[in-house]
N, C-alpha and C. Protein backbone atom coordinates (compact mmCIF):
# COMPACT_ATOMS: atom_id res chain seq x y z
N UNK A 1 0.84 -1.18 0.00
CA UNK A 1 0.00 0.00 0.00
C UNK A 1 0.89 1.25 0.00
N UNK A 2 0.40 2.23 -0.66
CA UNK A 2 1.21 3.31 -0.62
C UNK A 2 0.74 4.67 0.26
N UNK A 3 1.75 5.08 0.76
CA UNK A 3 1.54 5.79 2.22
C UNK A 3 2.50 7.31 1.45
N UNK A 4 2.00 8.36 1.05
CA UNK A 4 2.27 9.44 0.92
C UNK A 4 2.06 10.18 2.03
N UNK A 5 3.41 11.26 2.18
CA UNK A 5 3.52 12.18 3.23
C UNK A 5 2.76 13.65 2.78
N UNK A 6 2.38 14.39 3.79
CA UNK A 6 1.80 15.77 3.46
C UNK A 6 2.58 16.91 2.41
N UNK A 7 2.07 17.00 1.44
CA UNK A 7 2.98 17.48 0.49
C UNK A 7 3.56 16.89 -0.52
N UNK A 8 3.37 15.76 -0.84
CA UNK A 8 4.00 14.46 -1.74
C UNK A 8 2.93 15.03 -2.68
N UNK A 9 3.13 14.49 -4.18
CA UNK A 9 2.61 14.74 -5.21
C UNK A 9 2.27 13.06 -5.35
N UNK A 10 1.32 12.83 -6.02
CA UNK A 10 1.18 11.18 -6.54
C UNK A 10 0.32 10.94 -7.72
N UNK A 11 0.33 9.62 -8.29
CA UNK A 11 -0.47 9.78 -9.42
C UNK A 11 -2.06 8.53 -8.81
N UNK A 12 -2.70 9.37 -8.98
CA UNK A 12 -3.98 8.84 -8.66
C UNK A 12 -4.90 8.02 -9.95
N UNK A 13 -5.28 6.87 -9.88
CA UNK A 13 -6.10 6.12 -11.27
C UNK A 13 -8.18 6.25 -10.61
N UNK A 14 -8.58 6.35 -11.61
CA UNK A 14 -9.83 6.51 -11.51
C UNK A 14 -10.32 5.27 -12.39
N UNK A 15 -11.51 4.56 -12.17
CA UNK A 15 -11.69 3.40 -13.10
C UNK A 15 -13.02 3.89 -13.21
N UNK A 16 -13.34 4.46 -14.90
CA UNK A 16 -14.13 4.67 -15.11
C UNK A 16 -14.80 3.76 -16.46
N UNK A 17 -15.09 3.91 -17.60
CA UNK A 17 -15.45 3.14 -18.29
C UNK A 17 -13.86 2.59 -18.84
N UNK A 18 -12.78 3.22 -18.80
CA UNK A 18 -11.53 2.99 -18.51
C UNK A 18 -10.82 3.36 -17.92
N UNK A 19 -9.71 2.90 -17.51
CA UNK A 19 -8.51 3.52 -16.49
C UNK A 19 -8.25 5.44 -16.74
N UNK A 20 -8.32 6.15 -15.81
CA UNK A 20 -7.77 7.04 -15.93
C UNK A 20 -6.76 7.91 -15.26
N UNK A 21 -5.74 8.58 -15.37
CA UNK A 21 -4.51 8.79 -14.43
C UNK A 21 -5.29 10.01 -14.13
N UNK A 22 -4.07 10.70 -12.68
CA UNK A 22 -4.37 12.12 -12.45
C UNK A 22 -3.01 12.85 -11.95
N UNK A 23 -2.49 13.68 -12.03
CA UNK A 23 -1.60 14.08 -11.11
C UNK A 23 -2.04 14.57 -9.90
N UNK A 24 -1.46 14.51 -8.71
CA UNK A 24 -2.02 15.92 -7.90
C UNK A 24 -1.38 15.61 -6.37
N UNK A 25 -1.59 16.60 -5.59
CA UNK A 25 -0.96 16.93 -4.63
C UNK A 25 -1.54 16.72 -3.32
N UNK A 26 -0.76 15.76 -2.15
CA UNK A 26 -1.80 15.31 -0.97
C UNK A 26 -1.66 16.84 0.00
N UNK A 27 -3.16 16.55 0.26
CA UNK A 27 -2.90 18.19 1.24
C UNK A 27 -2.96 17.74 3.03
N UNK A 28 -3.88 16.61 2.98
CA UNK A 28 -4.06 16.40 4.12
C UNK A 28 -5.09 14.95 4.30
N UNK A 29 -4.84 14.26 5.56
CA UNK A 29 -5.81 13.25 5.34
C UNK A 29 -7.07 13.37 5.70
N UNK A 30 -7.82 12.39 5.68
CA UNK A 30 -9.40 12.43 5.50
C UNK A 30 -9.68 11.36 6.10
N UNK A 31 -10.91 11.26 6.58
CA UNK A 31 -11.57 10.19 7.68
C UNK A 31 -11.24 8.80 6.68
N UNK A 32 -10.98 7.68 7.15
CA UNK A 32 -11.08 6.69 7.11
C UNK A 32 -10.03 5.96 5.96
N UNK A 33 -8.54 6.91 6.50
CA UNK A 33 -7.78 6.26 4.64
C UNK A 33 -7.58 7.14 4.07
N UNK A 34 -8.96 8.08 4.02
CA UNK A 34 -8.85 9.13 2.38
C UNK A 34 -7.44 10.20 2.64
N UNK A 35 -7.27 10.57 1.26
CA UNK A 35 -6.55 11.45 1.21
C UNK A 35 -7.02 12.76 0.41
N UNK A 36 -6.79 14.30 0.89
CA UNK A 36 -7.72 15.39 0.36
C UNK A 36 -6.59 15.57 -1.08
N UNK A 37 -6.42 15.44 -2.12
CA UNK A 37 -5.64 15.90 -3.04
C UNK A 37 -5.94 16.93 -3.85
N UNK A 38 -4.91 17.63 -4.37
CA UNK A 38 -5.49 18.66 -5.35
C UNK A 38 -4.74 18.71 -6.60
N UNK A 39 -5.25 18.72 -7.45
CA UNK A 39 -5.46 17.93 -8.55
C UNK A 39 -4.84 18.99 -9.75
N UNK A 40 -3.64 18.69 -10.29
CA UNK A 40 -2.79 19.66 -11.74
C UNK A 40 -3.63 19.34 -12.83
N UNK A 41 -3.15 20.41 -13.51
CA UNK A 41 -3.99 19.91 -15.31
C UNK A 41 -2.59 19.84 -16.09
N UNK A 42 -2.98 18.98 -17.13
CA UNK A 42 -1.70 19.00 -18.38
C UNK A 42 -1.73 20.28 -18.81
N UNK A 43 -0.25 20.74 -18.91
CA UNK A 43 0.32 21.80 -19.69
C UNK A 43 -0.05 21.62 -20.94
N UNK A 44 -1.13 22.35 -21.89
CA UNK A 44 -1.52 22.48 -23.51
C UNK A 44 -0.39 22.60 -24.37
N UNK A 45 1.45 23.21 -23.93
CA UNK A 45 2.39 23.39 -24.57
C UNK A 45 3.45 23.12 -24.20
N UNK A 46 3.52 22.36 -22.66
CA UNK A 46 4.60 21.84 -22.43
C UNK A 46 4.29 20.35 -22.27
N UNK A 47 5.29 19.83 -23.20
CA UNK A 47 5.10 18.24 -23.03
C UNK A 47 5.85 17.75 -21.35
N UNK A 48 5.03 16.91 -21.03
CA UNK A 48 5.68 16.00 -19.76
C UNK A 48 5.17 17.24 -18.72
N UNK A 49 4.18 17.98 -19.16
CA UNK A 49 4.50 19.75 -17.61
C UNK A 49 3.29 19.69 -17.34
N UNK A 50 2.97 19.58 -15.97
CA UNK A 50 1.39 19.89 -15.29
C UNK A 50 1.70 21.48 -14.95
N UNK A 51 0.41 22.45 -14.56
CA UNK A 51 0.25 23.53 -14.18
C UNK A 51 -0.59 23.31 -12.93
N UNK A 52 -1.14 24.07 -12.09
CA UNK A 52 -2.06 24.48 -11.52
C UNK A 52 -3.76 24.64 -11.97
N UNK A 53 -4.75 24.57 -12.51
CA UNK A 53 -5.45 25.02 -13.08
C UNK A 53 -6.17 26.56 -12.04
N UNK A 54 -6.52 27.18 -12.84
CA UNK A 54 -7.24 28.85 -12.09
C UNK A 54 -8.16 28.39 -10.87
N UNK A 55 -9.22 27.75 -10.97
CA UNK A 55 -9.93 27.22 -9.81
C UNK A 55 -9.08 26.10 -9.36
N UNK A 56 -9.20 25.64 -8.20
CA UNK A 56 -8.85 24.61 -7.57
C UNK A 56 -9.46 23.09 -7.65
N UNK A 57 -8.42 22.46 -7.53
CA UNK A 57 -9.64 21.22 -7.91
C UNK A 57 -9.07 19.83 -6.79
N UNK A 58 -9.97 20.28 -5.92
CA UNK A 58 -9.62 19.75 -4.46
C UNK A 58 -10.71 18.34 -4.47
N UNK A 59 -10.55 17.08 -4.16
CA UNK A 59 -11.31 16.09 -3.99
C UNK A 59 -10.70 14.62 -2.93
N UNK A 60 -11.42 14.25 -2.21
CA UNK A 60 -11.04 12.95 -1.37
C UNK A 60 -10.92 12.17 -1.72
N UNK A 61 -9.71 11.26 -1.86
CA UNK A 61 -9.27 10.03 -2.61
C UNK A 61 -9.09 9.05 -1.96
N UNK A 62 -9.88 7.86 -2.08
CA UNK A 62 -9.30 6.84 -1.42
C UNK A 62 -8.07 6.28 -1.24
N UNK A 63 -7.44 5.54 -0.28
CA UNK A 63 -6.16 5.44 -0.29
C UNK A 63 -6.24 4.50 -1.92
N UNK A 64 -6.99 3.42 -1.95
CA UNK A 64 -6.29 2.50 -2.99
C UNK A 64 -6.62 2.95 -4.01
N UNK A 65 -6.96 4.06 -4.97
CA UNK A 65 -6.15 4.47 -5.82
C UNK A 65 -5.25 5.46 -6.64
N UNK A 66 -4.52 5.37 -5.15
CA UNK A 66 -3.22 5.74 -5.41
C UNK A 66 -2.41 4.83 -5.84
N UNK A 67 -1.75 5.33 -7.07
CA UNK A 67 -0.91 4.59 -7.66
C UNK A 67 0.88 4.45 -8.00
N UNK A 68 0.92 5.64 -7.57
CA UNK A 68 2.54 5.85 -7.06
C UNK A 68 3.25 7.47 -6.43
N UNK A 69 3.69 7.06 -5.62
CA UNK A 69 4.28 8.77 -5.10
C UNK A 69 5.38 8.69 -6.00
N UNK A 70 5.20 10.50 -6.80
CA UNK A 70 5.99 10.87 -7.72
C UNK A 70 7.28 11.63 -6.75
N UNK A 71 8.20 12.08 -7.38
CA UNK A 71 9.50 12.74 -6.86
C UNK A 71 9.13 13.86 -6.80
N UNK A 72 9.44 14.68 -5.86
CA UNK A 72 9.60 16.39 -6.06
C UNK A 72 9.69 16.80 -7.76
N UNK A 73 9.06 17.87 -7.88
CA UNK A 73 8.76 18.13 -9.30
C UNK A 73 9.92 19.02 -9.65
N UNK A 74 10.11 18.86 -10.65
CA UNK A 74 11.38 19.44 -11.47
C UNK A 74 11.03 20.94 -12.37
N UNK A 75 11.79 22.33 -11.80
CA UNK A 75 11.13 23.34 -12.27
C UNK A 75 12.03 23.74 -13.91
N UNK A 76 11.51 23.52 -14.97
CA UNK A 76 12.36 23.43 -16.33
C UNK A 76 12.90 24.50 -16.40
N UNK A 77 12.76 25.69 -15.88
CA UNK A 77 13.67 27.12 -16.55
C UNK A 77 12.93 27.93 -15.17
N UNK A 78 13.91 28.80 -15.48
CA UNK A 78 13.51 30.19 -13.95
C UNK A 78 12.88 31.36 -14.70
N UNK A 79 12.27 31.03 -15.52
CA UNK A 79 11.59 32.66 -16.23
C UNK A 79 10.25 32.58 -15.48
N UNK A 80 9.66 34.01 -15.15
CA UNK A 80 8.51 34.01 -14.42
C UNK A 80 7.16 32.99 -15.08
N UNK A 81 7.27 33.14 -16.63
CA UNK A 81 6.39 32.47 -17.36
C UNK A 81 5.85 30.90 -16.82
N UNK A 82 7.22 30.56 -17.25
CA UNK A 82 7.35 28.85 -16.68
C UNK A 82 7.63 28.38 -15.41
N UNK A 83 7.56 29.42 -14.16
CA UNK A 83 7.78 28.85 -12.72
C UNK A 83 6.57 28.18 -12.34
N UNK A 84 5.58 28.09 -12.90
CA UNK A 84 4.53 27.88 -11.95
C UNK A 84 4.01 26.30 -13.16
N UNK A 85 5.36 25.57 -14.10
CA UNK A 85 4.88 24.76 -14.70
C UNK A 85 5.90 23.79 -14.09
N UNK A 86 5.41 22.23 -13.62
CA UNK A 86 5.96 21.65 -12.89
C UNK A 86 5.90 19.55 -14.03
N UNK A 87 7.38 19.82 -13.58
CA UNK A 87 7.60 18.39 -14.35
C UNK A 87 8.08 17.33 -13.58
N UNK A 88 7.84 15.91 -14.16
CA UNK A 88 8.47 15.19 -12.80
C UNK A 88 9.37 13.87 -13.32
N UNK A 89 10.52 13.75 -12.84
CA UNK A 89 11.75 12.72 -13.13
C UNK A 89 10.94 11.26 -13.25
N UNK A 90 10.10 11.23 -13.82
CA UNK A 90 9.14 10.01 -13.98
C UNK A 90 8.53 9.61 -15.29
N UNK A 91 8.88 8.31 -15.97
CA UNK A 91 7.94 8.84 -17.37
C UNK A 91 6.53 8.37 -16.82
N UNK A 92 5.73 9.45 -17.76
CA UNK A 92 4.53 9.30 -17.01
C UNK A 92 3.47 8.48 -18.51
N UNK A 93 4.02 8.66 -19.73
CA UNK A 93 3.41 8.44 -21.00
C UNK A 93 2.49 7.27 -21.02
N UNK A 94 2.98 6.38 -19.96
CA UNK A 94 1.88 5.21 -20.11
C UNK A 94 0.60 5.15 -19.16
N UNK A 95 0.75 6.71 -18.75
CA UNK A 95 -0.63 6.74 -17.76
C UNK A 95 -1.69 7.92 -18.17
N UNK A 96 -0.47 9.03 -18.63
CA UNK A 96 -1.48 10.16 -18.74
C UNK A 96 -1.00 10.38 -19.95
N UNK A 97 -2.81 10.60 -20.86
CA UNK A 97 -2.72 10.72 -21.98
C UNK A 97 -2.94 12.77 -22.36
């Protein structure tokens, strides 16, 4: 079972009519297991780069599906543009499309 610390990023699967990945960020735990995560969107122009999206997108995840704690995210360049786009030492291609 995988046990993420406060602040760990992980990739979360949803099983819907098929598998689906998520990135996102544990904020805190939740009654019974859950974990509160908040949830990146794919970068539209950076390949391999999640962002933040404008609203927040906060939801309770069960522990089991979580599917792996990612590494501290990797910031690609220091220009104000791209600080707030976050990549991670992981290939992720076989999860998130």
């Amino acid at each position: 079972m995988i046990e993420p610390k406060i602040g760990d990023y992980v990739l979360v699967q949803y099983d819907c009519k098929r598998k689906v990945f998520y990135v996102g960020q544990a904020l805190k735990e939740k009654d019974e297991g859950d974990l509160e995560i908040k949830f990146l969107r794919k970068h539209p122009r950076v390949e391999d780069g999640f962002t933040e999206p404008n609203i927040e997108d906060i939801h309770a995840v069960p522990s089991f599906s979580l599917v792996m704690v990612l590494p501290p995210p990797v910031t690609p360049a220091s220009t104000k543009r791209v600080l707030g786009i976050k990549k991670f030492a992981v290939d992720l291609t076989g999860y998130i499309q």
